[in-house]
C-alpha atoms as a PDB file:
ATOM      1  CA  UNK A   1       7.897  26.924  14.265  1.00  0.00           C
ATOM      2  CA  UNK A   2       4.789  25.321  13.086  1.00  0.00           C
ATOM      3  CA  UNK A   3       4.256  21.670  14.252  1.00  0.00           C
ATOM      4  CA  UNK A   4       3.651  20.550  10.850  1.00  0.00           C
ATOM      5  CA  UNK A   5       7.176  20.955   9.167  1.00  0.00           C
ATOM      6  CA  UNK A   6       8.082  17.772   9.877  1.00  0.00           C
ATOM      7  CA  UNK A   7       5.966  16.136   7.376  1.00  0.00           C
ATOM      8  CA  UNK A   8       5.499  18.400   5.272  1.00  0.00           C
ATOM      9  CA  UNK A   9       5.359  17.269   2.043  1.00  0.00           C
ATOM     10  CA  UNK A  10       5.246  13.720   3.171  1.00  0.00           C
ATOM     11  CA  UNK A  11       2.494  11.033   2.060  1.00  0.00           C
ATOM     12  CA  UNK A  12       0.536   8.122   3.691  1.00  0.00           C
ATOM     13  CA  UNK A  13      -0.362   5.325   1.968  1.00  0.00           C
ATOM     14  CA  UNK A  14      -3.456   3.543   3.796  1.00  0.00           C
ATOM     15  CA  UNK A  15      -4.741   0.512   3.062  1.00  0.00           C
ATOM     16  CA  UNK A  16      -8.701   0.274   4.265  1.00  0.00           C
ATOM     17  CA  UNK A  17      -8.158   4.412   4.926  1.00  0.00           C
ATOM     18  CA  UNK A  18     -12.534   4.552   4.880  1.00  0.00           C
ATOM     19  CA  UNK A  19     -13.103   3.673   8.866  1.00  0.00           C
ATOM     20  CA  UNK A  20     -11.407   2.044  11.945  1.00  0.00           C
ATOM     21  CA  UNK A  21      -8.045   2.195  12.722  1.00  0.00           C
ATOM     22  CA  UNK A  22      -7.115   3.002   9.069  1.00  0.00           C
ATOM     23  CA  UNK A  23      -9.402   6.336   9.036  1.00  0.00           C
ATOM     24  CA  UNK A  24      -7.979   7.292  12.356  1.00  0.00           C
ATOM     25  CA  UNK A  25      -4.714   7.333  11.343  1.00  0.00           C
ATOM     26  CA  UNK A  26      -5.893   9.584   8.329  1.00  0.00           C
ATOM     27  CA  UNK A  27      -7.166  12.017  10.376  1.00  0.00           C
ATOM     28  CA  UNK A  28      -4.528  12.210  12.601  1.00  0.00           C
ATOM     29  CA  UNK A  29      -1.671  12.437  10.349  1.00  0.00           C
ATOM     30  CA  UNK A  30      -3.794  15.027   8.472  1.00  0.00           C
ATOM     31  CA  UNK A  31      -3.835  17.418  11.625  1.00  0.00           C
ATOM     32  CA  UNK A  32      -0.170  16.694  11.487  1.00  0.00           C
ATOM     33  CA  UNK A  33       0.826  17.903   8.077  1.00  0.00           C
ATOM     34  CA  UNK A  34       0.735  14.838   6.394  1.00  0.00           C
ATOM     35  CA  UNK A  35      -0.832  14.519   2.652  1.00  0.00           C
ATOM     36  CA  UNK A  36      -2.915  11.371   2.687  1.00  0.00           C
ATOM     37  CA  UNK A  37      -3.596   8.644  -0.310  1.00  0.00           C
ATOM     38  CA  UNK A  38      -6.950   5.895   1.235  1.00  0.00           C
ATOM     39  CA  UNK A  39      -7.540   2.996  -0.189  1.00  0.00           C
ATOM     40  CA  UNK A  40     -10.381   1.672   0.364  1.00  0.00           C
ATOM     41  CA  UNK A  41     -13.817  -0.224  -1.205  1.00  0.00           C
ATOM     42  CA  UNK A  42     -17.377   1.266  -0.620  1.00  0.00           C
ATOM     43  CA  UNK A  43     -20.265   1.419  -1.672  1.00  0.00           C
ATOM     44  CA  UNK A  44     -21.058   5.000  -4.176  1.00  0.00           C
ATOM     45  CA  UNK A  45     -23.863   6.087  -1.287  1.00  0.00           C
ATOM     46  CA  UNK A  46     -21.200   5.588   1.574  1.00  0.00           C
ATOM     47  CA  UNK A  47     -18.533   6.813  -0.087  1.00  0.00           C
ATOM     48  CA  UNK A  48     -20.226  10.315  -0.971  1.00  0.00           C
ATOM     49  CA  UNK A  49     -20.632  10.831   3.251  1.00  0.00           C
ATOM     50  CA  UNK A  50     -16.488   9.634   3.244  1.00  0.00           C
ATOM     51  CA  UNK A  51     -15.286  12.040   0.408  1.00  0.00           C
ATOM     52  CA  UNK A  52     -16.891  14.741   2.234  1.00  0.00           C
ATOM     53  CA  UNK A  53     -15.148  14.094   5.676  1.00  0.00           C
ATOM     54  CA  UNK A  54     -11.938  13.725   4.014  1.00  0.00           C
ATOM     55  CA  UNK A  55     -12.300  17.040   2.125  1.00  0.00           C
ATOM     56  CA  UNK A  56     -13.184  18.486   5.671  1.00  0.00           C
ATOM     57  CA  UNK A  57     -10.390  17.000   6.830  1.00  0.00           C
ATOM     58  CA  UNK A  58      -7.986  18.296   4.114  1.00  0.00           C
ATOM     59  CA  UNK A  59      -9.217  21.544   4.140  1.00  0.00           C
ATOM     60  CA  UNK A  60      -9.151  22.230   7.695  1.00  0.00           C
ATOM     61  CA  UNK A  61      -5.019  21.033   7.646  1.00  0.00           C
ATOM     62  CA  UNK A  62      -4.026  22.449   4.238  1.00  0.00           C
ATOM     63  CA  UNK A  63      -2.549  18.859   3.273  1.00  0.00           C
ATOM     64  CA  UNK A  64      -3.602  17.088   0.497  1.00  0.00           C
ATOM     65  CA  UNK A  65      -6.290  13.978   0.776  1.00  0.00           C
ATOM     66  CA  UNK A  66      -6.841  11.570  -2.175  1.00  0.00           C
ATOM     67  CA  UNK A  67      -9.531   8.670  -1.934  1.00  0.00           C
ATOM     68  CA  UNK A  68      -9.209   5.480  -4.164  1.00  0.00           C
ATOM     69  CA  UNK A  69     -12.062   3.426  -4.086  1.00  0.00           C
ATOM     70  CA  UNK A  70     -10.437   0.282  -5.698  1.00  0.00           C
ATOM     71  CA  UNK A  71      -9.753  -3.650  -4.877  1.00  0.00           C
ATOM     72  CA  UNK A  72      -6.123  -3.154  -3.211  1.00  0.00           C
ATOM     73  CA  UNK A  73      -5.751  -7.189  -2.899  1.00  0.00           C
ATOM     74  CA  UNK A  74      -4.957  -7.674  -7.227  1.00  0.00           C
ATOM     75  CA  UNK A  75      -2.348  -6.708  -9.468  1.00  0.00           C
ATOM     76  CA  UNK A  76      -4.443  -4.667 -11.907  1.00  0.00           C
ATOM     77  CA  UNK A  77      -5.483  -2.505  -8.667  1.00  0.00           C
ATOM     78  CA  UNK A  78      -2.445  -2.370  -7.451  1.00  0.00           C
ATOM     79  CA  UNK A  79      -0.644  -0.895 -10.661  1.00  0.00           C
ATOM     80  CA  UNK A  80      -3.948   1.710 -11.104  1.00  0.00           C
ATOM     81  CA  UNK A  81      -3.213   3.149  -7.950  1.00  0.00           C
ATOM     82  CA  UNK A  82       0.354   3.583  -8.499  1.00  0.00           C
ATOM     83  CA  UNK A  83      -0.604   5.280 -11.913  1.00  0.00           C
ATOM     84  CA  UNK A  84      -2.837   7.487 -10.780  1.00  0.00           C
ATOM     85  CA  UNK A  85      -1.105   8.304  -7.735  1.00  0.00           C
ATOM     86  CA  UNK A  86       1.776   9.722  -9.567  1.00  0.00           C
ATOM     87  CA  UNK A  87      -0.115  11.788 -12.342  1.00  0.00           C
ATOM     88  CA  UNK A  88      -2.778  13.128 -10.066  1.00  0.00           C
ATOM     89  CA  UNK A  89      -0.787  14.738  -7.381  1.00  0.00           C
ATOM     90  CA  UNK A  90       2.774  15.042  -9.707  1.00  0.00           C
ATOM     91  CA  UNK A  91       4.405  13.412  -6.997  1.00  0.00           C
ATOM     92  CA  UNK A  92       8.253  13.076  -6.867  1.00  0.00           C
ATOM     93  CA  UNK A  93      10.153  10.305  -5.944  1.00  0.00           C
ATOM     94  CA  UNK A  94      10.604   9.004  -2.331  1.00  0.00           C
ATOM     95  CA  UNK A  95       7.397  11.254  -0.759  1.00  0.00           C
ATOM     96  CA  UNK A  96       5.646   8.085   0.988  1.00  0.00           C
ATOM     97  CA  UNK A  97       6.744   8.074   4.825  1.00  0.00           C
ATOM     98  CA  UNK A  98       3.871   5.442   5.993  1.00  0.00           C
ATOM     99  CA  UNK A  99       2.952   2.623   4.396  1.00  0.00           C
ATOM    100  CA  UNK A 100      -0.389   1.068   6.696  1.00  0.00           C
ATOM    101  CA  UNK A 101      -2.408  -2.318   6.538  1.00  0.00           C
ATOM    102  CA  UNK A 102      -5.688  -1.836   7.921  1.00  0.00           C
ATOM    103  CA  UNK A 103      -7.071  -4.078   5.716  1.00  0.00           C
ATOM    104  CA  UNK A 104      -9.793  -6.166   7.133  1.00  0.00           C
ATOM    105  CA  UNK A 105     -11.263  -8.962   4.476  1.00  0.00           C
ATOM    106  CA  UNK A 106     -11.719 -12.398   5.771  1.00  0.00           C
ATOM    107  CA  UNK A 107     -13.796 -15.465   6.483  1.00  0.00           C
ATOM    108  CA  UNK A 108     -15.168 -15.818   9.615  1.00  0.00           C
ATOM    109  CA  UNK A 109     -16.276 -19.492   9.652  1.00  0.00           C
ATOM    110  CA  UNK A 110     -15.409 -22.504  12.060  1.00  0.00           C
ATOM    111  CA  UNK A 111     -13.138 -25.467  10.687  1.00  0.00           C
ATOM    112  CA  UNK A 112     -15.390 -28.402  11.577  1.00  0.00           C
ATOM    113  CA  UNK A 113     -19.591 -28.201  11.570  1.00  0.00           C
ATOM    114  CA  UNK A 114     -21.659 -28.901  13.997  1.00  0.00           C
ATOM    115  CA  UNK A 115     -25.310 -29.361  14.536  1.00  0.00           C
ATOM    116  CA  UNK A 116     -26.964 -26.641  12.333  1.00  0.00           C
ATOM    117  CA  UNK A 117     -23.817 -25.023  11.386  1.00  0.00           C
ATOM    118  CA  UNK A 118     -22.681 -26.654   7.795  1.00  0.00           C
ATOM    119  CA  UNK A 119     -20.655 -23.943   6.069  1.00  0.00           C
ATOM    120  CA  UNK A 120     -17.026 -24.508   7.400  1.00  0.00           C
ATOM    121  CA  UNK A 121     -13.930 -22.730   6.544  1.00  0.00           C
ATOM    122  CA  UNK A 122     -12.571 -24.092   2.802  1.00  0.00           C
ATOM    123  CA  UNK A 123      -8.823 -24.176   1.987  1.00  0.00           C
ATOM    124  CA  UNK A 124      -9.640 -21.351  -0.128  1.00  0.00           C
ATOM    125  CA  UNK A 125     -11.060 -18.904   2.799  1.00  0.00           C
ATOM    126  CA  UNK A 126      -8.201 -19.240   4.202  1.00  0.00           C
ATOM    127  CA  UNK A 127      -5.802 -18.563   1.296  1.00  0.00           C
ATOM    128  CA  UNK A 128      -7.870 -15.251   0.542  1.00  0.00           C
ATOM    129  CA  UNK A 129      -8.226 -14.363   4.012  1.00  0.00           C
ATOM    130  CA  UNK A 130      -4.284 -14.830   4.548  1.00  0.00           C
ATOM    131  CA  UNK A 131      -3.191 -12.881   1.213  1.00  0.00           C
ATOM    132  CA  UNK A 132      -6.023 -10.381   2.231  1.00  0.00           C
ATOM    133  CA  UNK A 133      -4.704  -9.641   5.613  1.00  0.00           C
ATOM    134  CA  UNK A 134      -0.760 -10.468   5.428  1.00  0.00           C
ATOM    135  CA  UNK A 135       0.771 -11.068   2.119  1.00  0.00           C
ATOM    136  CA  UNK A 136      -0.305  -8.350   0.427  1.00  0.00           C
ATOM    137  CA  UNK A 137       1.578  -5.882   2.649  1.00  0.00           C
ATOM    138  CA  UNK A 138       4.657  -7.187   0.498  1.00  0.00           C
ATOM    139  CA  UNK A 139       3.189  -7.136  -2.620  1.00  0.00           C
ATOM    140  CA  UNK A 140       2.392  -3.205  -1.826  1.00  0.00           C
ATOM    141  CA  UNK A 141       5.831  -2.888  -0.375  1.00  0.00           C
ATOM    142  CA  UNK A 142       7.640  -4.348  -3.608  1.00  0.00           C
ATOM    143  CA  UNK A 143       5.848  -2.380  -5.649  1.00  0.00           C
ATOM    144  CA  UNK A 144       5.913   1.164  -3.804  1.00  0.00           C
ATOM    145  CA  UNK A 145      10.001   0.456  -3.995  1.00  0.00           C
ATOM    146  CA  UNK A 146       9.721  -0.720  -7.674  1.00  0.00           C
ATOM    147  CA  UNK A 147       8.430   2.801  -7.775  1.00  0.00           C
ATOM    148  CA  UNK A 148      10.639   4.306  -6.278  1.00  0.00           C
ATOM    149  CA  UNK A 149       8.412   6.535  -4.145  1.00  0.00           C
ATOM    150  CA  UNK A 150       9.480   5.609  -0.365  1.00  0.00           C
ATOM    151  CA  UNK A 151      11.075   8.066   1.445  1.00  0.00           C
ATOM    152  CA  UNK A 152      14.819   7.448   2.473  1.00  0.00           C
ATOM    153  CA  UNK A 153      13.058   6.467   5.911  1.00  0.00           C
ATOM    154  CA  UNK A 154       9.729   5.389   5.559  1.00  0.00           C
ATOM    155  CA  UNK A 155       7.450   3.340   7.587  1.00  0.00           C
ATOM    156  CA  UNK A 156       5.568  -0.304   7.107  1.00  0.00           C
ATOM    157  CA  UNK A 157       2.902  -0.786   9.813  1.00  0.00           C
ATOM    158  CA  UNK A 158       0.979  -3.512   9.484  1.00  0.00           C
ATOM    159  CA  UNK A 159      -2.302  -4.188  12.585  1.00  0.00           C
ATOM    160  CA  UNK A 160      -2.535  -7.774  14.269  1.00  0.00           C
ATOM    161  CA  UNK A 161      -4.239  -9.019  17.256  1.00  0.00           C
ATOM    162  CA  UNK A 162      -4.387 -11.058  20.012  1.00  0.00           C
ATOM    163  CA  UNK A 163      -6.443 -13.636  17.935  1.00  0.00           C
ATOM    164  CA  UNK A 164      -3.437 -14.780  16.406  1.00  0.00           C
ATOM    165  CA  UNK A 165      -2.316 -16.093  19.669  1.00  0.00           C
ATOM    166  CA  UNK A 166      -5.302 -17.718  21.242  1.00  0.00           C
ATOM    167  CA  UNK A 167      -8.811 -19.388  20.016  1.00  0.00           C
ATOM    168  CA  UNK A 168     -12.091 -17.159  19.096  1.00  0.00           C
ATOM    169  CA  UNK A 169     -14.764 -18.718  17.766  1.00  0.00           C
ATOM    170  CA  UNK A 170     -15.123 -18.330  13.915  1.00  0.00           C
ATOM    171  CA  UNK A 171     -11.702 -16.355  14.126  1.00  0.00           C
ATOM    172  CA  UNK A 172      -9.298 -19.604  12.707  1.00  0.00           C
ATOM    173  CA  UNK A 173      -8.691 -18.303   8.909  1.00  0.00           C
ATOM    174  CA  UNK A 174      -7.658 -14.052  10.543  1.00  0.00           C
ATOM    175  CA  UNK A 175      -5.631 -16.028  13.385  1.00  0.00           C
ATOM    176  CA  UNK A 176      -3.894 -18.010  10.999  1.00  0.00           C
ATOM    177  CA  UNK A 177      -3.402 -14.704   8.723  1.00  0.00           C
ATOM    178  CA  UNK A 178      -2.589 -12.557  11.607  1.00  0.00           C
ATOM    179  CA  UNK A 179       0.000 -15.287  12.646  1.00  0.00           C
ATOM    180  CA  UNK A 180       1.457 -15.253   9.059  1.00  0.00           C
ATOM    181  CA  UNK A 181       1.684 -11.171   9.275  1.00  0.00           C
ATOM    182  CA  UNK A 182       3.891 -11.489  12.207  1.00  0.00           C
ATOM    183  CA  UNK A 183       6.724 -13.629  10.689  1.00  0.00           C
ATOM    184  CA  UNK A 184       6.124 -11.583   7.059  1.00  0.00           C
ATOM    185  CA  UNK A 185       6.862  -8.390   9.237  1.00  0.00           C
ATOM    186  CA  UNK A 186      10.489  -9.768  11.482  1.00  0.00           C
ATOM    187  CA  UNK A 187      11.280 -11.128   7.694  1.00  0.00           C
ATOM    188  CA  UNK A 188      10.734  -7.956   6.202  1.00  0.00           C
ATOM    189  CA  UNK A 189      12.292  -5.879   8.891  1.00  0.00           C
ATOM    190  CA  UNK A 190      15.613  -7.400   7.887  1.00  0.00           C
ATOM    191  CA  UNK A 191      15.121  -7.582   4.586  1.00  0.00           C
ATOM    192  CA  UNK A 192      13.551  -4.249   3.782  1.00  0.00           C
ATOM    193  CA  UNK A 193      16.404  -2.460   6.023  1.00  0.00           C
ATOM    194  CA  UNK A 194      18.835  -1.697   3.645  1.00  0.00           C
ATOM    195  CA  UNK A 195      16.261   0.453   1.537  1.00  0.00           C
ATOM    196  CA  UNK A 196      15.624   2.885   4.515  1.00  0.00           C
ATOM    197  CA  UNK A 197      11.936   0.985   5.272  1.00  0.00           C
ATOM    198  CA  UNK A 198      11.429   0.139   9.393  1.00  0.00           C
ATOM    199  CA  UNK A 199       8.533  -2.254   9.757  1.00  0.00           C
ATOM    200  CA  UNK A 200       6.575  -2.844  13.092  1.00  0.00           C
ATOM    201  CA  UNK A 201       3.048  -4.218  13.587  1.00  0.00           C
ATOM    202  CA  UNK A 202       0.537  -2.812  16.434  1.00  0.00           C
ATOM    203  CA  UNK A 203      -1.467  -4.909  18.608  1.00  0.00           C
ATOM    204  CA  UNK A 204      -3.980  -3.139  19.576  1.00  0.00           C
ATOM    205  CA  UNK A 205      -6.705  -3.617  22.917  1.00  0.00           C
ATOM    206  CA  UNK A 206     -10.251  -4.803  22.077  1.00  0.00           C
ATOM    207  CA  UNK A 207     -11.512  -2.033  20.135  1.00  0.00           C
ATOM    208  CA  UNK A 208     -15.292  -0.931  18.670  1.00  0.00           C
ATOM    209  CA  UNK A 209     -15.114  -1.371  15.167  1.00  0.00           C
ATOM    210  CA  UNK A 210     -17.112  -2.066  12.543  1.00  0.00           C
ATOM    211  CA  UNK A 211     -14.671  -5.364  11.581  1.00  0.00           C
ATOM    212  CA  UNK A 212     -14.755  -6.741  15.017  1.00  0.00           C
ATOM    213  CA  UNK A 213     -18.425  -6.873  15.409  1.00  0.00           C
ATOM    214  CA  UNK A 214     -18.052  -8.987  12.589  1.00  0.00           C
ATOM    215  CA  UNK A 215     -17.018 -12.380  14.753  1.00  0.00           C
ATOM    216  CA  UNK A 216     -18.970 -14.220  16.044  1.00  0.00           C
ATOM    217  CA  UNK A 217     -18.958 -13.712  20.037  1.00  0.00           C
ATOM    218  CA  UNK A 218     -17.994  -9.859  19.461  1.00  0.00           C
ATOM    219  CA  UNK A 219     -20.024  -8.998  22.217  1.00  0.00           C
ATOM    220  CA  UNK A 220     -18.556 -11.060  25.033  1.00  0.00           C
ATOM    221  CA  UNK A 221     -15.051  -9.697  23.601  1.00  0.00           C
ATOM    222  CA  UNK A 222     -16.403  -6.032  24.423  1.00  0.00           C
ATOM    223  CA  UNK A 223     -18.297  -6.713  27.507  1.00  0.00           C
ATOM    224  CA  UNK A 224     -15.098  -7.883  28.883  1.00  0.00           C
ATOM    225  CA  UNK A 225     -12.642  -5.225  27.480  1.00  0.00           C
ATOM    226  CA  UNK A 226     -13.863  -2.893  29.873  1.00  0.00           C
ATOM    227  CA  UNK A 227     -13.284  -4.557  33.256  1.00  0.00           C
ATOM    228  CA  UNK A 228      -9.797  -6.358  31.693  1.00  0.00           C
ATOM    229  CA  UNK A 229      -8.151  -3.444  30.589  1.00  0.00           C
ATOM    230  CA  UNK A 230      -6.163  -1.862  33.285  1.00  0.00           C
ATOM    231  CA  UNK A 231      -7.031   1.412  32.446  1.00  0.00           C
ATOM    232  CA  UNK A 232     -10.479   0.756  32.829  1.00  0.00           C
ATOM    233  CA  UNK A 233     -11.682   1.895  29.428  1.00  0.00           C
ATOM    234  CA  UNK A 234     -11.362  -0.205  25.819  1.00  0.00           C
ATOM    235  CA  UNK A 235      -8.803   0.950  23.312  1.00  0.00           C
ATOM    236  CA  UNK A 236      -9.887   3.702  20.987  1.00  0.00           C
ATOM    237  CA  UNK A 237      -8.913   3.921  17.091  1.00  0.00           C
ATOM    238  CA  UNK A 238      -7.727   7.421  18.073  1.00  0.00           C
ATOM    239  CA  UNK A 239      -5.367   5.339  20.892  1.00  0.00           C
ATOM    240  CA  UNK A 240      -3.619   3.411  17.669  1.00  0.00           C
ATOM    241  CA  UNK A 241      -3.282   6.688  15.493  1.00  0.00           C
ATOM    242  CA  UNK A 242      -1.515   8.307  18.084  1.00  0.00           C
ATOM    243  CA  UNK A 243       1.206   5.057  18.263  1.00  0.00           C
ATOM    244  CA  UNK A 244       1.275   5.109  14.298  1.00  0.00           C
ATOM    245  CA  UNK A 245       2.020   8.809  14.022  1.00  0.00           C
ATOM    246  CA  UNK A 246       4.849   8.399  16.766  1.00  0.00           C
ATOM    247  CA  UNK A 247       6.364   5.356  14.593  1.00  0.00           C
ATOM    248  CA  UNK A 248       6.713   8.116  11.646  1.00  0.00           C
ATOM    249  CA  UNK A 249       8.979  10.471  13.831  1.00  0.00           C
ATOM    250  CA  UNK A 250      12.459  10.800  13.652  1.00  0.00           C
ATOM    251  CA  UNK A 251      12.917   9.213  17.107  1.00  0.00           C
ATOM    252  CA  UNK A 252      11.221   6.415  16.064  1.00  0.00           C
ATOM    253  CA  UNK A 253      14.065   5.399  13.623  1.00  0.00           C
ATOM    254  CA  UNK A 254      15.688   2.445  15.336  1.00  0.00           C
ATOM    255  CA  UNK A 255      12.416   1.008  15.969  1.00  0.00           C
ATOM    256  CA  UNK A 256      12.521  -2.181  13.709  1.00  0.00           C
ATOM    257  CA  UNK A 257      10.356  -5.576  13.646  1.00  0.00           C
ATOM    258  CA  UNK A 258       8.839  -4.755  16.688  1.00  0.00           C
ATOM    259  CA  UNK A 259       5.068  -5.583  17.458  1.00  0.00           C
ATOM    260  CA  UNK A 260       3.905  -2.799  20.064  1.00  0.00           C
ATOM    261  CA  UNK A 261       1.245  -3.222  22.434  1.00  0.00           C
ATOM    262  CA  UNK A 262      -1.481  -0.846  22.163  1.00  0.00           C
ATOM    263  CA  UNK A 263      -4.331  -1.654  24.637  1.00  0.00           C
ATOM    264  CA  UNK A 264      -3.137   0.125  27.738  1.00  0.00           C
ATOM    265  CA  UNK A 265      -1.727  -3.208  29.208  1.00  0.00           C
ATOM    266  CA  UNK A 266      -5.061  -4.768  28.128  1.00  0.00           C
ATOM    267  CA  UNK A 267      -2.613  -8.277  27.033  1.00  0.00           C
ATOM    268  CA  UNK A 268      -0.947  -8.161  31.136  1.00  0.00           C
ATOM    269  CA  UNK A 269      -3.980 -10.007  31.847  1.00  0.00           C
END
């Protein structure tokens, strides 16, 4: 019996599918029989090297891939993906097993200036940067179940961090929105229930991304991720593909507003 019957026929819907932990997950699931929809914004000479890695990717696993290079933080794109979806692929009702998050978009400023440093974090970085990275996962959510697409038992997985919990420099407006993503998800594991839809966030281990590199002090974080991490090696985005693919399994049904540790006991210490 071929390992891919299980989701066969089954969709992912990623959220910031083009690299990191979002482009991971595609290619795992992909090697696992699920069809893939990214989301994701790039530029048209980056995106041609993309499309042709995910139509590698497809081919290779006889699933279905389909890129959307749109804003996924607005109404308009939003209700174009949801169109398009639909007519491109003819897709039935309740086909999407996996909603993801993996969408990084945020100000990385301080909240007070200091000598030399006089652009500062505005209330409005930090009301894009929270919508960006938390409260858009319900807006997609509503509207996926609006359109009736879910599967009886699908999946919401949404990616914090230990930022949320203590201080990095220029990391205040993605702690506060990673903070906000973790009450979001125990509110929306209760309330989402009775429609079939488990939600969990991962916390992944310091990981080599293009996003983290991004704050300020990056490099201290992944000098030390090494010698922290108990299993003597940082977390991969392969690592938090694996854990995301597990959460879509049938044994993974009573698994509900949990946030799982995915660092290789990286947060013990």
């Amino acid at each position: 019996m071929s390992k891919n019957i299980p989701f066969s026929g089954l969709w992912a819907v990623i959220l910031g599918g083009s690299s990191g932990f979002g482009f991971a997950t595609a290619e795992k699931l992909a090697r696992e029989g699920m069809n893939v929809a990214a989301l994701y914004r790039e530029t048209s000479v980056t995106e041609k090297v993309l499309l042709e890695k995910f139509s590698k990717l497809a081919s290779d696993n006889g699933v279905t891939i389909l890129p959307y290079n749109i804003n996924a933080l607005n109404e308009d794109g939003r209700s174009k993906f949801l169109e398009k979806f639909s007519a491109e692929n003819g897709l039935s009702n309740h086909k999407v097993k996996l909603l993801l998050h993996s969408i990084a978009r945020g100000n990385l400023k301080p909240l007070a200036g200091t000598e030399g440093v006089s652009d500062v974090l505005s209330t409005e970085d930090i009301q894009f940067t929270t919508y960006a990275m938390s409260n858009s996962l319900l807006d997609w959510t509503r509207d996926i179940l609006k359109a009736e697409l879910f599967h009886p038992d699908a999946r919401i997985i949404g990616l914090t961090s230990e930022g949320a919990h203590k201080y990095w420099d220029g990391y205040a407006a993605v702690s506060i929105a990673k903070a906000s993503l973790e009450s979001l998800a125990k509110y929306m594991a209760v309330e989402f229930a009775p429609f079939g839809l488990k939600t969990n966030l991962i916390q992944a281990g310091i990981t080599d991304t293009s996003s983290l590199k991004m704050i300020p002090g990056s490099e201290k974080l992944l000098e030390i991720a090494n010698t922290r991490n108990p299993m003597g090696r940082m977390t991969q985005p392969e690592d938090v593909a694996n854990v995301i693919y597990l959460l879509c399994t049938d044994e993974a049904f009573w698994i509900n507003g949990s946030i799982i540790h995915v660092d290789g006991g990286e947060h013990c210490r």
